[in-house]
N, C-alpha and C. Protein backbone atom coordinates (compact mmCIF):
# COMPACT_ATOMS: atom_id res chain seq x y z
N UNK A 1 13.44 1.66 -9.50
CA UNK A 1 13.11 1.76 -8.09
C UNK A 1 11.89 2.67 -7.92
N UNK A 2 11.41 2.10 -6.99
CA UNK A 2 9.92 2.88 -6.68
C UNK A 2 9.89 3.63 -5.44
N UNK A 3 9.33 5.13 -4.99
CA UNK A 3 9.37 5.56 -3.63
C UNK A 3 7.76 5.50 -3.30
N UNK A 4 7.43 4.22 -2.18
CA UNK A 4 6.36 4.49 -1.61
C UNK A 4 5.93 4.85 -0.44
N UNK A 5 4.91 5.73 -0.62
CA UNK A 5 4.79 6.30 0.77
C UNK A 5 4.00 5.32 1.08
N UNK A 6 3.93 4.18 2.44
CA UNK A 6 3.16 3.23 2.49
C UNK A 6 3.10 3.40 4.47
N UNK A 7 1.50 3.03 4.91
CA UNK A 7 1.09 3.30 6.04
C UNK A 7 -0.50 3.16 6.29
N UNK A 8 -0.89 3.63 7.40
CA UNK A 8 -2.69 3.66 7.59
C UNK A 8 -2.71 5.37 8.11
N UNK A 9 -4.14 5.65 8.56
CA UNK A 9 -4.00 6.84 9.40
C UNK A 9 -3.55 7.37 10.04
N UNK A 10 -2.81 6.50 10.79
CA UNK A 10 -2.30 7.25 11.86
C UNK A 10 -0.67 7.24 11.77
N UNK A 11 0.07 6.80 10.71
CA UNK A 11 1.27 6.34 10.60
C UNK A 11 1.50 6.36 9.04
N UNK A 12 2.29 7.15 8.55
CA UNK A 12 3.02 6.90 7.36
C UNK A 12 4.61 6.77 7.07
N UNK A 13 5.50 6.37 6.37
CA UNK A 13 6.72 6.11 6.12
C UNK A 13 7.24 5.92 4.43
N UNK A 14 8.40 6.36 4.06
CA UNK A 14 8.81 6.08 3.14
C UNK A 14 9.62 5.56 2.62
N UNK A 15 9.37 4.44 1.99
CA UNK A 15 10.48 3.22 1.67
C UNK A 15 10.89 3.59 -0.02
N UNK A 16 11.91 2.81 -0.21
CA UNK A 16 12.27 2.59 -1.80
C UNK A 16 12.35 1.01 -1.95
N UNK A 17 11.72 0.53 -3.01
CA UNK A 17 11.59 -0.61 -3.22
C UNK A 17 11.77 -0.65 -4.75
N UNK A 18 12.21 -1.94 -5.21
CA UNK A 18 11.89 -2.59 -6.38
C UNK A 18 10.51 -2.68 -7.14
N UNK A 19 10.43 -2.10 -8.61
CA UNK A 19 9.02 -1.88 -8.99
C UNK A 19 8.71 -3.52 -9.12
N UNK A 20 9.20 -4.41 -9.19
CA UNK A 20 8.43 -5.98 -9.02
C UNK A 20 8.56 -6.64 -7.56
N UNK A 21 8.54 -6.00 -7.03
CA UNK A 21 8.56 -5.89 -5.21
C UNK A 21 6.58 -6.34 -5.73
N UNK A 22 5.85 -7.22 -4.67
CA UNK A 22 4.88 -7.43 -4.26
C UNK A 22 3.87 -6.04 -3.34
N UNK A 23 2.71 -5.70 -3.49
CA UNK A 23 2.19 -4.82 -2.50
C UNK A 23 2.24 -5.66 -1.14
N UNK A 24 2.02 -6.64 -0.77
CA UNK A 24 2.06 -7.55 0.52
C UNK A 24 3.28 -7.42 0.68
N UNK A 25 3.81 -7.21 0.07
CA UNK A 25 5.64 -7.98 0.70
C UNK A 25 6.12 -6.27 1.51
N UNK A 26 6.05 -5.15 0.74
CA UNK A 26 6.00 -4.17 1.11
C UNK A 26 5.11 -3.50 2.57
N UNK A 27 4.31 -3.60 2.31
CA UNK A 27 2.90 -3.73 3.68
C UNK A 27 3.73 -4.64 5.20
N UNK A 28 4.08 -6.09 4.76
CA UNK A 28 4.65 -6.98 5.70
C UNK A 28 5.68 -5.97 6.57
N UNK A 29 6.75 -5.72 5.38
CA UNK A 29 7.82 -5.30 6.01
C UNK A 29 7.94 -3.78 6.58
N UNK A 30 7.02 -2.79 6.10
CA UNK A 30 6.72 -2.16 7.24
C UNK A 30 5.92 -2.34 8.34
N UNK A 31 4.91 -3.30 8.75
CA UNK A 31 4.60 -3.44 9.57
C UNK A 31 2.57 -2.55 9.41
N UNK A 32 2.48 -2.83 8.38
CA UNK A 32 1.34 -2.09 8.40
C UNK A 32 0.34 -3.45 8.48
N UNK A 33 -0.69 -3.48 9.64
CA UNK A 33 -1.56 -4.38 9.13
C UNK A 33 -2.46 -3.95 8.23
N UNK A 34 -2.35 -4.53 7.26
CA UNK A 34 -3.53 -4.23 6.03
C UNK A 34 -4.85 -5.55 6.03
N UNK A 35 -5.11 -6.16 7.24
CA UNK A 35 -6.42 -6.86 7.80
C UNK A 35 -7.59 -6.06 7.82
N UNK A 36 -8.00 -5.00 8.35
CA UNK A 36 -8.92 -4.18 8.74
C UNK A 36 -8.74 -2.70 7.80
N UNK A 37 -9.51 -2.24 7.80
CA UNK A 37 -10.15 -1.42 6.61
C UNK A 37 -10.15 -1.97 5.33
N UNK A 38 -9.74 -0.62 4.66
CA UNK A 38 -9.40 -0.67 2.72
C UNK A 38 -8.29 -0.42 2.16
N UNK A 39 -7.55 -0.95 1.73
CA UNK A 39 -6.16 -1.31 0.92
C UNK A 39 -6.72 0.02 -0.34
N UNK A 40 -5.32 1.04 -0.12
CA UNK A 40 -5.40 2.32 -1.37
C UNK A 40 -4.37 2.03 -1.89
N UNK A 41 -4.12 2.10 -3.11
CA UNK A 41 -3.12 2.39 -4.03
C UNK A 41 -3.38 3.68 -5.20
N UNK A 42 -2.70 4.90 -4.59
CA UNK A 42 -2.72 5.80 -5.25
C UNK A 42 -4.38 6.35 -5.42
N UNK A 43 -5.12 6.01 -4.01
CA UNK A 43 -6.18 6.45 -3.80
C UNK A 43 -7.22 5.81 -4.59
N UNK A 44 -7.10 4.55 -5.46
CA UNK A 44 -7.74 3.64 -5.90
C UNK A 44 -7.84 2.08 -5.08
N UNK A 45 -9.11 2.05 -4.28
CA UNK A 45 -9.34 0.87 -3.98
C UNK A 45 -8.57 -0.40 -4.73
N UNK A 46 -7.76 -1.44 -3.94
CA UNK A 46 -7.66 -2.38 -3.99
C UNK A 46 -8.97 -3.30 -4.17
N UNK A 47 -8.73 -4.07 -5.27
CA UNK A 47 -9.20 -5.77 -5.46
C UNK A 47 -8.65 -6.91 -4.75
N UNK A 48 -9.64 -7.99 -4.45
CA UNK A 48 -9.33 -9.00 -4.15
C UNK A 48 -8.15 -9.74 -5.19
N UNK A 49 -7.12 -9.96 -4.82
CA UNK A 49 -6.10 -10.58 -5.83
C UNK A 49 -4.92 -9.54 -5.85
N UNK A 50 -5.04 -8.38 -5.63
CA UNK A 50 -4.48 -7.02 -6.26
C UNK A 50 -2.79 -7.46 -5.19
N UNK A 51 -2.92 -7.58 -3.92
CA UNK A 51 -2.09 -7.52 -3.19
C UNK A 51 -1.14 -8.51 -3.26
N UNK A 52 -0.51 -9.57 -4.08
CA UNK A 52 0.14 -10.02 -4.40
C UNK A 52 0.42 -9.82 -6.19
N UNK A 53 0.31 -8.32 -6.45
CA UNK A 53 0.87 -8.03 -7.77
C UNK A 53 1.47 -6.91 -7.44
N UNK A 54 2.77 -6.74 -8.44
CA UNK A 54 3.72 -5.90 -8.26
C UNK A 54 3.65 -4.69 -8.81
N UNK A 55 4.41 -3.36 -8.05
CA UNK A 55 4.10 -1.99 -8.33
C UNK A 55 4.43 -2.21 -10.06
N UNK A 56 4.99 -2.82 -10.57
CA UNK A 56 5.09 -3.06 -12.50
C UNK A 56 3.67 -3.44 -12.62
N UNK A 57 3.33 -4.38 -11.95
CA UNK A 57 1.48 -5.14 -12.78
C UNK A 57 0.61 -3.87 -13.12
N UNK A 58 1.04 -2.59 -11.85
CA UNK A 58 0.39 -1.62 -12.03
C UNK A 58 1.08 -0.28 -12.71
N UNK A 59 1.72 -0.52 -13.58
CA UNK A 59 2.31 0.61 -14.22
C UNK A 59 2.73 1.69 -13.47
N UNK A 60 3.59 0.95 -12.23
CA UNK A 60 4.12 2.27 -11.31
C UNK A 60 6.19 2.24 -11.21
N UNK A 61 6.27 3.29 -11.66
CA UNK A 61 7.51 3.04 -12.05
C UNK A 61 8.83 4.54 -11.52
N UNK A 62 7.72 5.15 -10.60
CA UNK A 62 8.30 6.18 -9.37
C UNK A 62 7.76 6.30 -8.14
N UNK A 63 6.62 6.66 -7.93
CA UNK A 63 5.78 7.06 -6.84
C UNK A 63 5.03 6.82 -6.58
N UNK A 64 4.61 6.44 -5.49
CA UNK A 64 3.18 6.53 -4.94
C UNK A 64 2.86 6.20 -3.66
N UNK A 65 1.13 5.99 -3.29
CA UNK A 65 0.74 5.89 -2.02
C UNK A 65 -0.02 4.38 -2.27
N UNK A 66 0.76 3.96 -0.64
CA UNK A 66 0.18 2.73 -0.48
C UNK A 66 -0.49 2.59 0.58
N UNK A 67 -1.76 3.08 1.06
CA UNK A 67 -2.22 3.32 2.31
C UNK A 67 -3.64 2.21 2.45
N UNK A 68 -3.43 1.91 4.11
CA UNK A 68 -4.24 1.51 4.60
C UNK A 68 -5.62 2.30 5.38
N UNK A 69 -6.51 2.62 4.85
CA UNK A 69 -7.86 3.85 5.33
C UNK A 69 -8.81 3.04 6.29
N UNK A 70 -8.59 2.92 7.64
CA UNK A 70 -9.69 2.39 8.18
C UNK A 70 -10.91 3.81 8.88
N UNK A 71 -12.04 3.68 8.44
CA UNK A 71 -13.02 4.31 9.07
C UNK A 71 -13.94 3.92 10.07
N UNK A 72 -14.08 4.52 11.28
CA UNK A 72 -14.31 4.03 12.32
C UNK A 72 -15.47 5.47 12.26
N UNK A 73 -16.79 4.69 12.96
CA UNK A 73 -18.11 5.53 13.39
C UNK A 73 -17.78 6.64 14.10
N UNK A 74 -18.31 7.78 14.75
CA UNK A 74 -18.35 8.53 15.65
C UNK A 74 -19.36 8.52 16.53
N UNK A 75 -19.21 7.97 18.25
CA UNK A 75 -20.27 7.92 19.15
C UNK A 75 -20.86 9.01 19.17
């Protein structure tokens, strides 16, 4: 079992999931849209493809962060 802290800026939460649990499937079911900004895993940019492989594809097998970082300009 895996504990991820998974969320965007303004919102984080912590789930326990299955380490062959999907990053999308996780994201879905909290409710995070991961559409807009950059997809982090453990503060490493996501790849195109990355989000339908499981916290195992990535050798994660306790912890981590699954965050959504959107950056927005300052008027």
């Amino acid at each position: 079992m895996v504990q991820v802290t998974v969320g965007n800026n303004l919102k984080k939460q912590k789930v326990i999931v299955d380490a062959k649990t999907t990053l999308r499937t996780v994201l879905t079911d909290a409710g995070v849209d991961y559409t807009h900004g950059v997809m982090h895993l453990d503060g490493a940019s996501l790849n195109p493809g990355d989000m339908d492989k499981t916290f195992e594809d990535f050798g994660i097998t306790e912890s981590c962060f699954l965050l959504n970082v959107v950056k927005a300009d300052n008027a």
